[in-house]
Protein backbone atom coordinates (compact mmCIF):
# COMPACT_ATOMS: atom_id res chain seq x y z
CA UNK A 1 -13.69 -82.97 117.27
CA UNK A 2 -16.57 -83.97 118.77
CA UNK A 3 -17.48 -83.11 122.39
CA UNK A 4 -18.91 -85.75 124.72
CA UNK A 5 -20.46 -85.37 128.70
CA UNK A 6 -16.88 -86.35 129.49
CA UNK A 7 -14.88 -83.14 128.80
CA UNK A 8 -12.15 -82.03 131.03
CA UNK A 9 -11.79 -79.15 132.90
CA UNK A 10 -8.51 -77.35 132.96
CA UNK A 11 -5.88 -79.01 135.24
CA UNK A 12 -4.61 -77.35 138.22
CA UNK A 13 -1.74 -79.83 138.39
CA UNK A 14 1.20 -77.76 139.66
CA UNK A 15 4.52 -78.25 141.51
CA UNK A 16 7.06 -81.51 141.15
CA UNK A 17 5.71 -84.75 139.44
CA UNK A 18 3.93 -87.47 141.02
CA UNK A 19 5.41 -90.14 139.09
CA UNK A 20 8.20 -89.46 136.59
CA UNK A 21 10.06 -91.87 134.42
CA UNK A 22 13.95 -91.03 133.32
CA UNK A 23 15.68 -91.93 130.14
CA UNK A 24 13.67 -95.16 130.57
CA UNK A 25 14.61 -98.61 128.30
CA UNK A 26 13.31 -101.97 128.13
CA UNK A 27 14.68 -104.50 125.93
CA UNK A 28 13.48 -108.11 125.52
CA UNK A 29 15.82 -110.72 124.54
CA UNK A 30 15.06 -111.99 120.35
CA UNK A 31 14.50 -115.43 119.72
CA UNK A 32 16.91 -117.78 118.72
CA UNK A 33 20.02 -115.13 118.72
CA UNK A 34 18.12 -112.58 117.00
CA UNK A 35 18.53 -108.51 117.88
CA UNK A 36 17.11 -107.43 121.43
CA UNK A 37 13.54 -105.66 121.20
CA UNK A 38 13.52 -102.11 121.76
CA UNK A 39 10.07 -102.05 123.42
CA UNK A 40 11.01 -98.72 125.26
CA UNK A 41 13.98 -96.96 123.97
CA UNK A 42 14.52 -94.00 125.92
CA UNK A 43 11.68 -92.12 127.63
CA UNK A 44 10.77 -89.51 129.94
CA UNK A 45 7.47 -88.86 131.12
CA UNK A 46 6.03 -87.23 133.96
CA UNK A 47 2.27 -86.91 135.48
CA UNK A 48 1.56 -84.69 138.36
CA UNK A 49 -0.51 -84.76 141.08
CA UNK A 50 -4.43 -84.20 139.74
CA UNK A 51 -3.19 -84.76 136.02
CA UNK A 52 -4.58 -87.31 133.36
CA UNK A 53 -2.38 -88.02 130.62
CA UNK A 54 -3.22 -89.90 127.78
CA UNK A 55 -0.63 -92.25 126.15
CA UNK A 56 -1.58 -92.47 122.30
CA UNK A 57 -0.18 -94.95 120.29
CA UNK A 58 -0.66 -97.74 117.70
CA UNK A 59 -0.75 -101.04 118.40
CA UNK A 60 2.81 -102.94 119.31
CA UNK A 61 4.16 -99.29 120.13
CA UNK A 62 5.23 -99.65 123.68
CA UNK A 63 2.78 -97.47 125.21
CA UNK A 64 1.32 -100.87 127.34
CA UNK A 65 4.96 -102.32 128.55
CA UNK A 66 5.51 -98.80 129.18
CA UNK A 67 2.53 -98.76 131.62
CA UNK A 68 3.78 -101.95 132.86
CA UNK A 69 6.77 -100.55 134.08
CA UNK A 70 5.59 -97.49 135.62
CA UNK A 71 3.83 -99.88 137.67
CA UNK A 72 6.72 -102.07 138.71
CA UNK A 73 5.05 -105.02 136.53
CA UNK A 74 8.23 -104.67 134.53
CA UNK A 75 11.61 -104.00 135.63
CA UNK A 76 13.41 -101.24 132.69
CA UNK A 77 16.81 -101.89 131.35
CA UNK A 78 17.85 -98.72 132.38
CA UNK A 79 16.44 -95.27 133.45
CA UNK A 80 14.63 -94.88 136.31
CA UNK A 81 10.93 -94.64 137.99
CA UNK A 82 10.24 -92.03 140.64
CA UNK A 83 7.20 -91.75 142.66
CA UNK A 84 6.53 -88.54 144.87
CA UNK A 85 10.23 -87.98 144.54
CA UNK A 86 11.61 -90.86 145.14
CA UNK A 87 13.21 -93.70 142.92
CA UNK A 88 11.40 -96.63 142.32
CA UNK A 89 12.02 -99.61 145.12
CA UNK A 90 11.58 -103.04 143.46
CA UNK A 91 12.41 -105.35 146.56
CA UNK A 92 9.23 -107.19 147.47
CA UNK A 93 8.01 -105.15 150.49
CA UNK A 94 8.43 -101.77 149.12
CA UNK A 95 6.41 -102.55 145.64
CA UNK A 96 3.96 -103.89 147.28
CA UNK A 97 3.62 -100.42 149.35
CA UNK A 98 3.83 -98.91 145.94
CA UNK A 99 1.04 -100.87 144.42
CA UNK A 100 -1.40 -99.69 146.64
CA UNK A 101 -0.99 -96.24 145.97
CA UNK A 102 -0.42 -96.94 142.26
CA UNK A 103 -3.57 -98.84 140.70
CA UNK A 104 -4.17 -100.67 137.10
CA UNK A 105 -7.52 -100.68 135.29
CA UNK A 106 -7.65 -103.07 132.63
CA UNK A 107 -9.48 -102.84 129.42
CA UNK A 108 -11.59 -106.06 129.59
CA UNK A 109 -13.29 -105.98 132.61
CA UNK A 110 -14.77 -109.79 131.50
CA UNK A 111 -11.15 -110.72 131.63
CA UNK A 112 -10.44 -109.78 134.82
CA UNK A 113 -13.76 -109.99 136.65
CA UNK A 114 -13.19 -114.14 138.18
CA UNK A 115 -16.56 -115.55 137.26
CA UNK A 116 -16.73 -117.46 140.47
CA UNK A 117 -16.30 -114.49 143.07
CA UNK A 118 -19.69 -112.18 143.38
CA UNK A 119 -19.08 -108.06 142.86
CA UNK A 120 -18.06 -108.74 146.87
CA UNK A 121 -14.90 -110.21 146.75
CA UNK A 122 -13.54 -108.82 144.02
CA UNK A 123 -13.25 -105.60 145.07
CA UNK A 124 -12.54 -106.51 149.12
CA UNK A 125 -9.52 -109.13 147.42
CA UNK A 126 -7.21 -105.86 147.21
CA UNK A 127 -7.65 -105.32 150.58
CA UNK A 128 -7.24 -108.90 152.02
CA UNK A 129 -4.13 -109.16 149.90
CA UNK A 130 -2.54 -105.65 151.72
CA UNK A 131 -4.04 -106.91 154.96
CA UNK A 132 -6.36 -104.13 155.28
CA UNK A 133 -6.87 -103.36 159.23
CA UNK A 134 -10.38 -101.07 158.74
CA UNK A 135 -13.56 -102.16 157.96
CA UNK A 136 -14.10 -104.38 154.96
CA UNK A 137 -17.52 -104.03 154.57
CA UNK A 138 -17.28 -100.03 154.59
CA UNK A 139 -14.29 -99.59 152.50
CA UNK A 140 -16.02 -102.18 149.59
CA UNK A 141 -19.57 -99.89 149.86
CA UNK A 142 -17.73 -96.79 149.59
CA UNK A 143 -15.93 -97.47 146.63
CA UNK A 144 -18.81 -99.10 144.63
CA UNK A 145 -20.28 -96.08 145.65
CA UNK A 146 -17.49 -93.90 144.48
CA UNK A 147 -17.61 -96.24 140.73
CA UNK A 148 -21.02 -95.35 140.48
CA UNK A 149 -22.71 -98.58 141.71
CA UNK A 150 -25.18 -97.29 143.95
CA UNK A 151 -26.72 -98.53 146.76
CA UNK A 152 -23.53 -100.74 146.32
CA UNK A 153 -25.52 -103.16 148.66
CA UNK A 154 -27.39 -104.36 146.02
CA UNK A 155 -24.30 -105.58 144.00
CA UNK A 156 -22.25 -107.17 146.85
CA UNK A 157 -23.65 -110.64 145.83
CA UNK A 158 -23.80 -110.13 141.69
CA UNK A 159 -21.75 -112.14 139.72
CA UNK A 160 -19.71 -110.50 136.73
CA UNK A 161 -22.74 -112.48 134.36
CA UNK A 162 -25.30 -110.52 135.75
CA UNK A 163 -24.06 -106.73 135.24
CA UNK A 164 -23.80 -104.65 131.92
CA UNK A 165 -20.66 -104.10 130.32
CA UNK A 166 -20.34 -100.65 132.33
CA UNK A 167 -21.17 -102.34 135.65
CA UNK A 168 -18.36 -104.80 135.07
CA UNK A 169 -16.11 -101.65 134.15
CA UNK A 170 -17.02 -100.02 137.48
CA UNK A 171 -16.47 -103.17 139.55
CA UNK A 172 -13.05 -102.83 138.14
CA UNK A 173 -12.54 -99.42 138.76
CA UNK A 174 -13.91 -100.02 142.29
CA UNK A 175 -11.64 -102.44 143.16
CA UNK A 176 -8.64 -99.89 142.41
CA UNK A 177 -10.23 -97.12 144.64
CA UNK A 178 -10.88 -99.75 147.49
CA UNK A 179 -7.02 -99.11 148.51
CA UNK A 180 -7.37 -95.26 148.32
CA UNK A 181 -4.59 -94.89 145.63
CA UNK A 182 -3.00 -91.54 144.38
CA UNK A 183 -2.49 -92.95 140.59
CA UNK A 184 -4.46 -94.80 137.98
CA UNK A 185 -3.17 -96.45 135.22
CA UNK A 186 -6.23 -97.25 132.65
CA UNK A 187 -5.11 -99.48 130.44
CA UNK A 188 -7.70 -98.87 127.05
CA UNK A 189 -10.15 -98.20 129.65
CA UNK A 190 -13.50 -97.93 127.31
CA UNK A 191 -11.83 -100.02 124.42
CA UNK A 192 -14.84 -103.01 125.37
CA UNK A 193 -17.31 -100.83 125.97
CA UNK A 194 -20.37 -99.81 124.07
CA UNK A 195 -20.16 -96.39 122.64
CA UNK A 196 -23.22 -95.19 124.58
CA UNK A 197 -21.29 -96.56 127.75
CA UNK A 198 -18.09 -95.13 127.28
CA UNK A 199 -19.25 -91.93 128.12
CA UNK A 200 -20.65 -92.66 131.32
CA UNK A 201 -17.00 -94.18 132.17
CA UNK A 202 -14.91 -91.13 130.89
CA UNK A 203 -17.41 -89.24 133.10
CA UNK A 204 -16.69 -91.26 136.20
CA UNK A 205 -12.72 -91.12 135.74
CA UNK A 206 -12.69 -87.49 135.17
CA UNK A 207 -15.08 -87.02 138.55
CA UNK A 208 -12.78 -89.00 140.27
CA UNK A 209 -10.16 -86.64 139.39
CA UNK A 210 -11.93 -83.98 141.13
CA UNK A 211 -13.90 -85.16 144.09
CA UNK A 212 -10.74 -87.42 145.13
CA UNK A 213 -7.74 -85.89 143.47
CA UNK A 214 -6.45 -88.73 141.31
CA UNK A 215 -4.26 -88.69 139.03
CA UNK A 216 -4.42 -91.19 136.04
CA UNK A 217 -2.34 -92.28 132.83
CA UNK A 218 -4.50 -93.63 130.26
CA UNK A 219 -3.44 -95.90 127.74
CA UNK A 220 -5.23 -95.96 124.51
CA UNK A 221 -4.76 -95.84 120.94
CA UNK A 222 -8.10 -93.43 120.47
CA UNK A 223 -6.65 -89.54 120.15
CA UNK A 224 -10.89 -88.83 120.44
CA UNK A 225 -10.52 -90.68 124.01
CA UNK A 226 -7.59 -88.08 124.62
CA UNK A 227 -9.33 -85.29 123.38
CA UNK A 228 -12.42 -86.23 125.59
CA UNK A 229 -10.20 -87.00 128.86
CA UNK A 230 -6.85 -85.75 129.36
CA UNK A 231 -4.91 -82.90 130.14
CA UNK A 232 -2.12 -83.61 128.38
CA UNK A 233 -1.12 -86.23 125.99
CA UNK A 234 2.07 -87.97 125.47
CA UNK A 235 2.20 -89.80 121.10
CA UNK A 236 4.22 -93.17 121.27
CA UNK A 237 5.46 -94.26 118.07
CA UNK A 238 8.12 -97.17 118.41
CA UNK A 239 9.45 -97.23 121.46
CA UNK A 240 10.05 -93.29 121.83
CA UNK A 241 7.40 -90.47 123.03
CA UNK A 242 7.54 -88.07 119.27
CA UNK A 243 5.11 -85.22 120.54
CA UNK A 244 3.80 -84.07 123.69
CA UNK A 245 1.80 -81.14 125.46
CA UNK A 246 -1.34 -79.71 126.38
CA UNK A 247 -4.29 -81.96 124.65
CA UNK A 248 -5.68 -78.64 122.91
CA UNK A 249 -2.19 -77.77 121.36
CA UNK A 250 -1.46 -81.33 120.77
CA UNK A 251 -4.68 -81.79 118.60
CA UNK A 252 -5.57 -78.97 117.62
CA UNK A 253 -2.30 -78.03 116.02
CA UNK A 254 -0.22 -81.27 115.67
CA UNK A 255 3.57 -80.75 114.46
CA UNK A 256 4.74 -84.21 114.23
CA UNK A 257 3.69 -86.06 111.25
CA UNK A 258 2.40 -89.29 112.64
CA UNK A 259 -0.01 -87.28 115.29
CA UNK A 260 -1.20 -85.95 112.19
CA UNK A 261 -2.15 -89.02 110.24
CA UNK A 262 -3.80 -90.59 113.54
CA UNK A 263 -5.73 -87.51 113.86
CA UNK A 264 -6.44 -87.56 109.95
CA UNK A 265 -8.81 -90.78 110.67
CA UNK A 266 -11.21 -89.46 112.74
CA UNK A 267 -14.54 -88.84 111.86
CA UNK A 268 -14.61 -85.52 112.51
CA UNK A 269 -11.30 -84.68 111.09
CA UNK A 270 -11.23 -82.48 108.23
CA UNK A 271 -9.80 -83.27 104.38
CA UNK A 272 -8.63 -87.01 103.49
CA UNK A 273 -6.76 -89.47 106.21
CA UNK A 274 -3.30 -89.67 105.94
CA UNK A 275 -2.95 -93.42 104.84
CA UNK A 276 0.25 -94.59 106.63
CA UNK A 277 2.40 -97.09 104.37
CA UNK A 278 3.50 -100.57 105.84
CA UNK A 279 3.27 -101.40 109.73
CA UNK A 280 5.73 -100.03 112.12
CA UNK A 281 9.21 -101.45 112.12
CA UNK A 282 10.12 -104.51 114.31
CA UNK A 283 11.42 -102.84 117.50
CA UNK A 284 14.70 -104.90 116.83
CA UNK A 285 15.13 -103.50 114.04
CA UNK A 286 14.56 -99.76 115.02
CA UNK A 287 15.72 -97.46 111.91
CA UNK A 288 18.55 -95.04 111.59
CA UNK A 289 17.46 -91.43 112.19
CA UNK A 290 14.22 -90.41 112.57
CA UNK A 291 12.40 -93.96 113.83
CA UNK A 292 9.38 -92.40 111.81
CA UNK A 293 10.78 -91.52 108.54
CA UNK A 294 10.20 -94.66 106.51
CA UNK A 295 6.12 -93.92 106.68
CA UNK A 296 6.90 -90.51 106.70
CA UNK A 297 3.96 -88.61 104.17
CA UNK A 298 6.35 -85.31 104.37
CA UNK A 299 9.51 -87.22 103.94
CA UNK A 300 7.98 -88.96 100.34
CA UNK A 301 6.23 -85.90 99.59
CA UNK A 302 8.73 -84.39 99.32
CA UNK A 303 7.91 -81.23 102.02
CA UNK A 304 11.05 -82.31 104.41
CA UNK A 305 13.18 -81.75 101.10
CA UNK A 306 12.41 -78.28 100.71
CA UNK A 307 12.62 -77.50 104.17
CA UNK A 308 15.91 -78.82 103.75
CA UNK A 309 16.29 -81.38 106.63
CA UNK A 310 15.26 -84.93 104.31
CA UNK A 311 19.61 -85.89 104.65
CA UNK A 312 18.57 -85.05 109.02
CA UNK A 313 15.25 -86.70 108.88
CA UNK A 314 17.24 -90.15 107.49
CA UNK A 315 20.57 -90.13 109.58
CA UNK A 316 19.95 -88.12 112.92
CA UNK A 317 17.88 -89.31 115.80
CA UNK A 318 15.62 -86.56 116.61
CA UNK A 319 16.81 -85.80 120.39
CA UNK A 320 14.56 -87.68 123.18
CA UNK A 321 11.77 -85.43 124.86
CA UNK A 322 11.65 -84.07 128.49
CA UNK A 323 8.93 -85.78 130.59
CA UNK A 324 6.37 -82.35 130.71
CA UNK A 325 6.48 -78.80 129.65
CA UNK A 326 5.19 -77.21 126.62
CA UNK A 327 3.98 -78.94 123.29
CA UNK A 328 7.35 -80.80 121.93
CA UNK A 329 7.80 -82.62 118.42
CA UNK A 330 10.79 -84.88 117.86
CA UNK A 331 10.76 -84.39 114.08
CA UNK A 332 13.53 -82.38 112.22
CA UNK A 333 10.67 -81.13 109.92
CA UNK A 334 8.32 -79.61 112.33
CA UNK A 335 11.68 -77.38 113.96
CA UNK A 336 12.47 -76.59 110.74
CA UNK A 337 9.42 -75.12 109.50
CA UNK A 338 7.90 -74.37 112.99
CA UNK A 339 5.00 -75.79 112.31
């Protein structure tokens, strides 16, 4: 793996979760009488105060509904959503208390950014909306200060046309620090970017972290993002969380088989990428056992044969992981060998 400016230090994050999500499922109805989508089928997932985890994932996985819901943007089927302890209120007063402590960063800041309202407003329209009480023109400086937009003066009157890709990035991330929030949820965060930019943005989320204690989930299908970034790191496939731990363990030493072929395609990865067969079952169509093992490379090479668990790997749902702890593979195979 390469290293970047952006690598993390080693989390401190101790005690009970911030945010924690329980045996969490979210089905979407199927058109015209068809099966119900299994967009989340049973996760837990926790992130404690001062953590970043990454969320890995192809695309159509779940990882971004999942997001969703752990910001109340999506009510789950069942399972729950705790903050500091306590469950999840979705009534319309409560939320909105809860959305000001819990903040989204998109991925396209062009998307987001209104063309019509300068740097100004679009960071002060958190505030107006939770009827912020303090002063508006301090809070706005301070965070386009804290973004890295500096003397943020000098941007209050931009438009999103007239800053860099990065600037636009850091008006975003501005206008989720104007509300002081505990959490971040960066949805693809650097996904737009530039590759000389996304650096500079990794950077910034990870000083965050320590000058103001945040804690952040990052979304993102990029296990070199993860590498660069988090703490820990949470691998989505279908609906259900398959491996989870420490980012070093995780990617250093992978034991599920589909961490390994996403880590197989990076450039710096050693020997041949894993080339996975097909796309990832429709989630209404999730397969018996092991969700994974129709792309499975050990499953048709054979490997999960001789470790005697192929019969397990195609008719037993591997059991669902808990929400933090050490690294954890749902895969038959990997507690068979102990890879």
């Amino acid at each position: 793996m390469t290293t970047s400016p952006a690598v993390p230090e080693t989390s401190e994050a101790t005690g009970a979760p911030l945010l924690s999500a329980r045996d969490l499922h979210i089905t979407f109805p199927g058109r015209h009488g068809a099966a119900r989508a299994r967009a989340v089928d049973g996760v837990d997932l926790d992130i404690r105060p001062g953590e970043i985890v990454a969320l890995v994932g192809e695309s159509g996985c779940g990882k971004t509904t999942l997001a969703r819901s752990l910001l109340g943007l999506v009510r789950p089927t069942s399972g729950e959503v705790t903050f500091d302890g306590r469950p999840l209120d979705y009534a319309g007063r409560a939320l909105k208390a809860y959305r000001k402590r819990v903040q989204l960063v998109l991925q396209d800041p062009s998307g987001s950014l209104n063309p019509r309202h300068t740097v100004y407003d679009a960071v002060a329209e958190g505030l107006r909306i939770h009827g912020y009480g303090g002063n508006e023109q301090e809070a706005v400086a301070r965070a386009l200060s804290r973004a890295g937009l500096r003397p943020p003066e000098r941007f209050f009157l931009r438009y999103p046309h007239e800053l860099s890709g990065g600037q636009r990035q850091r008006v975003v991330i501005a206008g989720a620090l104007v509300l002081e929030p505990e959490l971040l949820v960066a949805d693809e965060p650097v996904a737009s970017l530039d590759a000389s930019v996304r650096g500079e943005i990794l950077a910034l989320l990870l000083r965050l972290r320590t000058e103001l204690g945040l804690s952040a989930l990052v979304v993102t299908h990029d296990l070199g993002l993860a590498w660069n970034i988090a703490d820990r790191v949470a691998v989505m496939y279908l609906g259900r969380i398959v491996e989870t731990g420490d980012v070093e363990r995780v990617l250093t030493a992978p034991r599920h088989p589909y961490t390994r072929a996403l880590l197989s395609v990076l450039p710096e990865a050693p020997g041949d990428p894993v080339v996975l067969t097909g796309e990832p079952p429709d989630p209404s169509r999730v397969p018996g056992g092991c969700r994974f093992h129709v792309r499975c490379q050990v499953l048709a090479s054979g490997e999960a044969e001789r470790a005697g668990v192929a019969d397990a790997c195609r008719g037993i749902d591997p059991e669902v992981l808990a929400g933090s702890g050490p690294a954890q593979a749902a895969c038959h195979w990997a507690r068979a060998t102990k890879t």
